[in-house]
N, C-alpha and C. Protein backbone atom coordinates (compact mmCIF):
# COMPACT_ATOMS: atom_id res chain seq x y z
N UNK A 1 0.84 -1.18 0.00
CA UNK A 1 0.00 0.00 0.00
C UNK A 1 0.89 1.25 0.00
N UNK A 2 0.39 2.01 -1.07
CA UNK A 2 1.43 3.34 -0.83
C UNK A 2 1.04 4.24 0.29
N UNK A 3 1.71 4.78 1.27
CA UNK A 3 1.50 5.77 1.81
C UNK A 3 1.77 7.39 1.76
N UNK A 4 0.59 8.34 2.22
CA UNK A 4 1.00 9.64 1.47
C UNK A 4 1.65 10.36 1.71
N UNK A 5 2.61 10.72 2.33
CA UNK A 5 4.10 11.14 1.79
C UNK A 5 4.63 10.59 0.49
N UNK A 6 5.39 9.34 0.53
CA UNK A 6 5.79 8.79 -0.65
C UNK A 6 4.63 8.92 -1.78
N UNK A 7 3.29 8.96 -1.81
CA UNK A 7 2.44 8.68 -2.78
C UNK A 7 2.41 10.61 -3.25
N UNK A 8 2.63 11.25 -2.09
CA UNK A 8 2.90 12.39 -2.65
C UNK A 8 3.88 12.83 -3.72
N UNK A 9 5.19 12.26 -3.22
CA UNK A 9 6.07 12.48 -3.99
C UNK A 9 6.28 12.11 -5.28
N UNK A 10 5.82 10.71 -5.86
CA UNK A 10 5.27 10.50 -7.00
C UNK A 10 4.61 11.22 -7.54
N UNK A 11 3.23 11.68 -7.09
CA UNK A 11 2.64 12.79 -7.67
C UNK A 11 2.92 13.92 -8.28
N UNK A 12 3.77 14.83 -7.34
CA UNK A 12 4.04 16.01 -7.44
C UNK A 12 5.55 16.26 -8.42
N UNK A 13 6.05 14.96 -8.70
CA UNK A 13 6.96 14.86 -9.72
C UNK A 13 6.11 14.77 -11.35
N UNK A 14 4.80 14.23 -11.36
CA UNK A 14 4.32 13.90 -12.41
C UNK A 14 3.65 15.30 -12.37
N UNK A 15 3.05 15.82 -11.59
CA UNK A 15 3.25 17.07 -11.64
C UNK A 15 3.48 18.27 -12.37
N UNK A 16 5.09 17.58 -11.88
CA UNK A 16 6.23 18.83 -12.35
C UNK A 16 6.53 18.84 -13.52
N UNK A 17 6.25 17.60 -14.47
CA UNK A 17 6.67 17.46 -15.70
C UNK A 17 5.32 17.74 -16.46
N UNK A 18 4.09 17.21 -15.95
CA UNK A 18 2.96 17.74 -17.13
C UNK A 18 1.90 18.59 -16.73
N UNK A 19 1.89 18.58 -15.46
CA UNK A 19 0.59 20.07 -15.20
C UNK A 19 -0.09 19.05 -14.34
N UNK A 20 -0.99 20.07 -13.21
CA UNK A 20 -1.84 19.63 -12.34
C UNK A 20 -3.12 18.69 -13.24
N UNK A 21 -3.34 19.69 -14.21
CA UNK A 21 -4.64 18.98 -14.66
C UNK A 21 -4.27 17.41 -15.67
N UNK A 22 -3.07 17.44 -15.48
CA UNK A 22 -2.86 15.61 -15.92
C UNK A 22 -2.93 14.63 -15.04
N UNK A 23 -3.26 15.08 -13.75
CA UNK A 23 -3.35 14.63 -12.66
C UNK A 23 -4.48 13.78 -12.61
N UNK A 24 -4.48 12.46 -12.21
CA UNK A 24 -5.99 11.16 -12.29
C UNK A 24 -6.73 12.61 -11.03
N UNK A 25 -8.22 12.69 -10.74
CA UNK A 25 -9.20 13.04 -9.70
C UNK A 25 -8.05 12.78 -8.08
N UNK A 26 -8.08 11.22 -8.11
CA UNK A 26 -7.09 10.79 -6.70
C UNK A 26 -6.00 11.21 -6.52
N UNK A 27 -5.10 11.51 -7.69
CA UNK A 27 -3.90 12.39 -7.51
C UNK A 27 -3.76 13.51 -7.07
N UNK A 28 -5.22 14.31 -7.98
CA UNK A 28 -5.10 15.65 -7.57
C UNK A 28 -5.63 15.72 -5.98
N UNK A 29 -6.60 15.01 -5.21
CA UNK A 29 -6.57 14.78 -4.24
C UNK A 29 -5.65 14.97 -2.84
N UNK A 30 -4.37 13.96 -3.03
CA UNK A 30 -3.33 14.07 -2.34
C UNK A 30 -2.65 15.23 -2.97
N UNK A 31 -2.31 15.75 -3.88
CA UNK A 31 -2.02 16.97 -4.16
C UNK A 31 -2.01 18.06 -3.27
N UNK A 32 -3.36 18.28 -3.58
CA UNK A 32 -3.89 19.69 -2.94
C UNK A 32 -3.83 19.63 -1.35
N UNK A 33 -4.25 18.11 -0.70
CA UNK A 33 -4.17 18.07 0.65
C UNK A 33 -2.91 18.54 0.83
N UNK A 34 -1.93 17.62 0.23
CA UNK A 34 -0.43 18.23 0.69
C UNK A 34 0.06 19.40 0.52
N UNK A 35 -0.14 20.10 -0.13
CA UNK A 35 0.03 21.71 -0.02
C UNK A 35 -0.58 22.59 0.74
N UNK A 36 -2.01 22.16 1.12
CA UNK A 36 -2.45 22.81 2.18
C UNK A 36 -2.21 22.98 3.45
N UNK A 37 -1.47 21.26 3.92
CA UNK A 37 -0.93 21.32 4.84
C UNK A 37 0.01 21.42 5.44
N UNK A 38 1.10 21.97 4.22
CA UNK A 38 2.57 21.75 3.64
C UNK A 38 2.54 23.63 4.73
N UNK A 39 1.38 24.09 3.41
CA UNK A 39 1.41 25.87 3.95
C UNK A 39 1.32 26.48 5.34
N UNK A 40 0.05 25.55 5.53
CA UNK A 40 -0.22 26.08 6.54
C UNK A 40 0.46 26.05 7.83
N UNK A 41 1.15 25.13 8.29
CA UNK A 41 2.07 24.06 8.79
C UNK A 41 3.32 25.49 8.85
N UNK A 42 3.61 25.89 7.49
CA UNK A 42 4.92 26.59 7.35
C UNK A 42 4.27 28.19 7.93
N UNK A 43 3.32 28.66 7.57
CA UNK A 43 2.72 30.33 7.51
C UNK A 43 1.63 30.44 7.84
N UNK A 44 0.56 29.36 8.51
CA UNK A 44 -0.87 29.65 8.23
C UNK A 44 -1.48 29.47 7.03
N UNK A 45 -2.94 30.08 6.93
CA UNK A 45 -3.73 30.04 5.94
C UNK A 45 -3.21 31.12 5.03
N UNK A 46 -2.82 32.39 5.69
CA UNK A 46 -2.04 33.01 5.14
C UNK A 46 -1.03 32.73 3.62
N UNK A 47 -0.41 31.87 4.15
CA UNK A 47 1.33 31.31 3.54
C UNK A 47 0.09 30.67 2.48
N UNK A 48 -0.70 30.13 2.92
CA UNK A 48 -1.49 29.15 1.56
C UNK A 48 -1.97 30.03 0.38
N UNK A 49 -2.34 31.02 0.83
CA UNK A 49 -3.44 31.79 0.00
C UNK A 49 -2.20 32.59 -1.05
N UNK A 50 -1.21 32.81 -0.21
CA UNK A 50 -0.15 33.99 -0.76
C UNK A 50 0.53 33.24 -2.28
N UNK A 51 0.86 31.75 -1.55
CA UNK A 51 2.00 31.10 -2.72
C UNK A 51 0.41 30.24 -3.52
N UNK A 52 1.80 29.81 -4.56
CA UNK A 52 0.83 29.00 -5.79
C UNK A 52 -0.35 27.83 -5.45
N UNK A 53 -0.22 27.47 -4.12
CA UNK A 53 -1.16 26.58 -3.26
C UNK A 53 -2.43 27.34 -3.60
N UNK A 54 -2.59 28.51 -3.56
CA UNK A 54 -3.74 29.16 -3.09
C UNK A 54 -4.91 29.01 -4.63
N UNK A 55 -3.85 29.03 -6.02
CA UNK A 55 -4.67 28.72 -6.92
C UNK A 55 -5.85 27.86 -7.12
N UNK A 56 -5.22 26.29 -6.26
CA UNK A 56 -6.10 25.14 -6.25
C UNK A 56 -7.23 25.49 -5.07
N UNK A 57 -7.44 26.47 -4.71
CA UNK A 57 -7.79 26.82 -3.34
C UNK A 57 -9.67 26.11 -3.54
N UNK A 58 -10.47 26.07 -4.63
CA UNK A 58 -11.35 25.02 -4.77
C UNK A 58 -11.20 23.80 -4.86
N UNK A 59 -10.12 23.05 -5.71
CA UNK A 59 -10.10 22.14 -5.52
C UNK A 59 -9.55 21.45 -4.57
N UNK A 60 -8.86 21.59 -3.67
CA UNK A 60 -8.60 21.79 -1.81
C UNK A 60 -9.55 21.55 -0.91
N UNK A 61 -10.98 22.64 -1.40
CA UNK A 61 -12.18 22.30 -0.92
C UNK A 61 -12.41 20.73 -0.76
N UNK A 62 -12.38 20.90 -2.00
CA UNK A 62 -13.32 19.25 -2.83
C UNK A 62 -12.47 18.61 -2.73
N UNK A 63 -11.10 18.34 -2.12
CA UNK A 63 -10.39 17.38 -1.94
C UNK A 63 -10.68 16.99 -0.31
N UNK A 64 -10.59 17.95 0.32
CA UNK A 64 -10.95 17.88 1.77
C UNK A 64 -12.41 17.36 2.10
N UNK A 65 -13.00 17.35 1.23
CA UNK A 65 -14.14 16.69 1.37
C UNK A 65 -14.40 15.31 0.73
N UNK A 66 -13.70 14.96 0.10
CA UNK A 66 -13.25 13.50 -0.48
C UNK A 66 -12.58 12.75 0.53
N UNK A 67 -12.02 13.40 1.02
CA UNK A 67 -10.78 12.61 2.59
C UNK A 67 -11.89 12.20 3.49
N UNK A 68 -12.63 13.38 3.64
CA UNK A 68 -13.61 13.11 4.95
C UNK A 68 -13.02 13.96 6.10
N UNK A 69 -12.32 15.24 5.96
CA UNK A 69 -11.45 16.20 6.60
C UNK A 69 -12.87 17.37 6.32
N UNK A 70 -13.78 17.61 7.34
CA UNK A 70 -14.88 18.11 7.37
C UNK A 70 -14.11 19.31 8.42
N UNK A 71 -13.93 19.18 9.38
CA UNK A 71 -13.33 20.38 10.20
C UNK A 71 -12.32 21.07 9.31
N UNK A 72 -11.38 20.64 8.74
CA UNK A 72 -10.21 21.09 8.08
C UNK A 72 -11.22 22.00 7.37
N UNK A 73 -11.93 21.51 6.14
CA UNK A 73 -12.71 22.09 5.07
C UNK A 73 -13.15 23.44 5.80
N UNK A 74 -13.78 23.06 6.73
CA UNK A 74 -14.52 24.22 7.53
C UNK A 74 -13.74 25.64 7.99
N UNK A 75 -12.54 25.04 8.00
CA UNK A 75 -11.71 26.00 8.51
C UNK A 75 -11.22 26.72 6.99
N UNK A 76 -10.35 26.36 5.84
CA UNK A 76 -10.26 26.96 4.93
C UNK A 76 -11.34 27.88 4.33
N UNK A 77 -12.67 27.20 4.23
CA UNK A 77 -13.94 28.04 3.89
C UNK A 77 -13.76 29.58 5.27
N UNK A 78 -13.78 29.30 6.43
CA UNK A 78 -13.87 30.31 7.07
C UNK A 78 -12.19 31.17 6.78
N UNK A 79 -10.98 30.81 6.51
CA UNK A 79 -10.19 31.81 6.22
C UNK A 79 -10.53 32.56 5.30
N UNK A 80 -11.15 31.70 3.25
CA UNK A 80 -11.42 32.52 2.85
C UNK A 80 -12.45 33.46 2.54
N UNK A 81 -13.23 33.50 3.83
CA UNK A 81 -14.35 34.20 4.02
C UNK A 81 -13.79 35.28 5.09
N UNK A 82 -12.90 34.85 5.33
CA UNK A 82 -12.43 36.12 6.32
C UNK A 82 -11.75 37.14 5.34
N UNK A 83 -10.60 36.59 4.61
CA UNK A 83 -9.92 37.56 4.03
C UNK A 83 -10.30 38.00 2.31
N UNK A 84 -11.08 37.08 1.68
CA UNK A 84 -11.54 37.41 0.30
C UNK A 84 -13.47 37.88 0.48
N UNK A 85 -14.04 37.76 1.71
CA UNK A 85 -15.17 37.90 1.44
C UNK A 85 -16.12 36.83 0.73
N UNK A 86 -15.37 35.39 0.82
CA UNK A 86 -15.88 34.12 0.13
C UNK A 86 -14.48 33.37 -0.40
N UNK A 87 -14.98 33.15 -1.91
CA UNK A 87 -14.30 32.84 -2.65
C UNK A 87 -12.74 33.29 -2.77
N UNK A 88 -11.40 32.41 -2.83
CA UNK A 88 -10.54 33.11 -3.77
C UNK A 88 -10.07 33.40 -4.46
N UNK A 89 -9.93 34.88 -4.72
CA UNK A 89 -9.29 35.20 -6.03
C UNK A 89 -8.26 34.21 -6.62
N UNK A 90 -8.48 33.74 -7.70
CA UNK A 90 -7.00 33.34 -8.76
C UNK A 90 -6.21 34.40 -8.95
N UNK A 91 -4.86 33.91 -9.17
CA UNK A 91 -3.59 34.72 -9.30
C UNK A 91 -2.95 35.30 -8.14
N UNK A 92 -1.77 35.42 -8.24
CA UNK A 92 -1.19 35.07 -6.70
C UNK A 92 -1.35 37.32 -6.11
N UNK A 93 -0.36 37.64 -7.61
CA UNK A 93 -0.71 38.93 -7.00
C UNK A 93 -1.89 39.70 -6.61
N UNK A 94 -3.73 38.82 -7.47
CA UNK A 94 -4.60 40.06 -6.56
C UNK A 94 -4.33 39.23 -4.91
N UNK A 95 -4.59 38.05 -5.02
CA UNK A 95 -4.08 37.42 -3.47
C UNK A 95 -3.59 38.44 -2.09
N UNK A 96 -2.47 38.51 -3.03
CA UNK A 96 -1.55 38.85 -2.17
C UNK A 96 -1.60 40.68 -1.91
N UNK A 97 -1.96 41.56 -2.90
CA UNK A 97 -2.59 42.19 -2.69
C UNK A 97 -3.56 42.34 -1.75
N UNK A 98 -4.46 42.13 -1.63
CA UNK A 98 -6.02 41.62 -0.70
C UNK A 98 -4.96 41.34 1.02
N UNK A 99 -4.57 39.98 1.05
CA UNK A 99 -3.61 39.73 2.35
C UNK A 99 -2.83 40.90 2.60
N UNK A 100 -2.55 41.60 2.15
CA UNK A 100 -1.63 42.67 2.50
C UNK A 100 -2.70 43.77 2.92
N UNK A 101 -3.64 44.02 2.88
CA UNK A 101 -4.39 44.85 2.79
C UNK A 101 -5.18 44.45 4.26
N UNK A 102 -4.94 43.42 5.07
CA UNK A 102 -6.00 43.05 6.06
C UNK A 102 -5.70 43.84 7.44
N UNK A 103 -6.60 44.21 8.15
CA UNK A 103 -6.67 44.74 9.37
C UNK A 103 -5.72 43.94 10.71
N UNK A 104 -5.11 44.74 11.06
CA UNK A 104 -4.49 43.68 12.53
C UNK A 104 -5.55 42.63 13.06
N UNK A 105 -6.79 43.08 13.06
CA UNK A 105 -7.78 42.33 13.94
C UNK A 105 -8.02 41.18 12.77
N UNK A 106 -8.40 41.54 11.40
CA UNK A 106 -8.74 40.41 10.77
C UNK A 106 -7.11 39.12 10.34
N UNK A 107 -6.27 39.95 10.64
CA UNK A 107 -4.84 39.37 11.01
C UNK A 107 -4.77 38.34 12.23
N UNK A 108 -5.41 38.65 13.33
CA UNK A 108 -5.78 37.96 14.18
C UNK A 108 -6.47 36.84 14.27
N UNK A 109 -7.59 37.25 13.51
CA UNK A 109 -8.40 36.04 13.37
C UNK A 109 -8.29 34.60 13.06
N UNK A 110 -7.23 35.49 11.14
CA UNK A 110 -6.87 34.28 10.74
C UNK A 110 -5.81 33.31 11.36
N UNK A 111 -5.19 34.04 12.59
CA UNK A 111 -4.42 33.39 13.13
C UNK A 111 -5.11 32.17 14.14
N UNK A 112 -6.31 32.60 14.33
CA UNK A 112 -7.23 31.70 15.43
C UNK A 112 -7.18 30.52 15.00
N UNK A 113 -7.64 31.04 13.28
CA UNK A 113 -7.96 29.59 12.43
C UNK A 113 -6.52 29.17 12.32
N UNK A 114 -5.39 29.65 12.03
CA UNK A 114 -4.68 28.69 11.87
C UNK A 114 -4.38 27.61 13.31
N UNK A 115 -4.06 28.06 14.26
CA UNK A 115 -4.10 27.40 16.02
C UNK A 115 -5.11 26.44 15.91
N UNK A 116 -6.44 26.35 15.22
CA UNK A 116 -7.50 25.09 15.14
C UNK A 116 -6.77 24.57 13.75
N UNK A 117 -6.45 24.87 12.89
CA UNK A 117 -5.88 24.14 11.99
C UNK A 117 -4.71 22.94 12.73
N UNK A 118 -3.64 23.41 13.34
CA UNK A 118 -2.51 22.65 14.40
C UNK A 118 -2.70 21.87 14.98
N UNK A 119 -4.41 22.24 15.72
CA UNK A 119 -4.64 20.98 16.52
C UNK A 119 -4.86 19.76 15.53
N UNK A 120 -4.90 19.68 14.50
CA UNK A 120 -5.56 18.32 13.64
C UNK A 120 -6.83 17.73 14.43
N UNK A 121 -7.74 18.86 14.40
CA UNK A 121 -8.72 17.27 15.00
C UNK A 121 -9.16 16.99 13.66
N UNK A 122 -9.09 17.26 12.94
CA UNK A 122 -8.93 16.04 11.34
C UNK A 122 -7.54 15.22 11.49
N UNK A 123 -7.08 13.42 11.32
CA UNK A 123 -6.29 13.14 11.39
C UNK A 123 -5.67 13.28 9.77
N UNK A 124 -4.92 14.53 9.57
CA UNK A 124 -5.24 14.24 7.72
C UNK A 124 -4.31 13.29 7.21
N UNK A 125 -2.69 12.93 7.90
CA UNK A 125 -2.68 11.68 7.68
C UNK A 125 -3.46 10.16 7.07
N UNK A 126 -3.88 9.97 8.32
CA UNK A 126 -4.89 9.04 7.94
C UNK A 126 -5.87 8.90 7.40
N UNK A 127 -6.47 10.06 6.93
CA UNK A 127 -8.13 10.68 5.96
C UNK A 127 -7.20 10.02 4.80
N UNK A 128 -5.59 10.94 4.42
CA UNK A 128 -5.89 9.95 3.34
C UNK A 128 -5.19 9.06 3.01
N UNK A 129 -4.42 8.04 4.22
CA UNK A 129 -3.89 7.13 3.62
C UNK A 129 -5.25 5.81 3.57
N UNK A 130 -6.43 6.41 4.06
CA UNK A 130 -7.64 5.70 3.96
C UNK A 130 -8.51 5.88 2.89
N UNK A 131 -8.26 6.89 1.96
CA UNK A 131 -8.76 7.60 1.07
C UNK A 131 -7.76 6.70 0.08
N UNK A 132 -6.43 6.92 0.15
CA UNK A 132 -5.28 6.23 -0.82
C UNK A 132 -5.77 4.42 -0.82
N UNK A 133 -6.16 3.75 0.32
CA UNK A 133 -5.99 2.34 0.22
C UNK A 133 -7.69 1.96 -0.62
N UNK A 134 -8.50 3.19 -0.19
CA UNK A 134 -10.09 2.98 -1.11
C UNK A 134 -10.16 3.33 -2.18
N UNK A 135 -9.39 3.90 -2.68
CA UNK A 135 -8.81 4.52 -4.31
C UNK A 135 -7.76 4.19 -4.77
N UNK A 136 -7.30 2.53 -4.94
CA UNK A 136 -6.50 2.50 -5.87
C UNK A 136 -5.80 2.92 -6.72
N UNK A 137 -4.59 2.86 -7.44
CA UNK A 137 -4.56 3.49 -8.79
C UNK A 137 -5.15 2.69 -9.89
């Protein structure tokens, strides 16, 4: 059984050579999980939204909801409702624009969410090396 680290790394090499969207549905899956948690882990929701992570920032959604990572989900939906007003923008500079533009207090906030992000009460590990062993390649 592959596990996702290593099943990541496969991925994100196939990746690197032909584009996200050559990616099988399950690939892009572990994909997006791993960058989300790659970011957030490194900067917050913040660090996610700023770098190229933030593009997939729907399909992240819908990956987190394929795992069965329902709190996680919950929490990205509430960052980018904190700092985009919903949805996020594509392209890194209006992004980053917008993040640069946020209030100390709404600076704060997103920091709340990231501290419930840390705790993992999603095990996302295991969402998807349980997700990886029910989805074959």
């Amino acid at each position: 059984m592959q596990r996702y680290p290593d099943a990541f790394d496969k991925i994100s090499k196939r990746c690197e050579s032909s584009g996200f969207a050559s990616l099988s549905k399950r690939d892009q899956i572990v994909y997006c999980v791993w960058w989300l948690e790659s970011e957030v882990n490194n900067g917050g929701f913040h660090q996610f939204f700023l770098n190229s992570a933030g593009d997939f920032y729907l399909e992240t959604l819908s990956a987190l909801d394929c795992i069965g990572a329902q709190f996680t989900r919950r929490l990205l939906l509430s960052a980018a409702d904190l700092v985009f007003s919903g949805k996020s923008p594509q392209g890194i500079n209006r992004r980053e624009y917008m993040l640069n533009e946020l209030s100390e207090k709404l600076t704060g906030q997103l920091y709340e969410l990231d501290k419930k992000f840390y705790a993992y009460q999603d095990n996302i590990e295991q969402l998807v090396n349980i997700y990886l062993t029910t989805h074959p390649v």
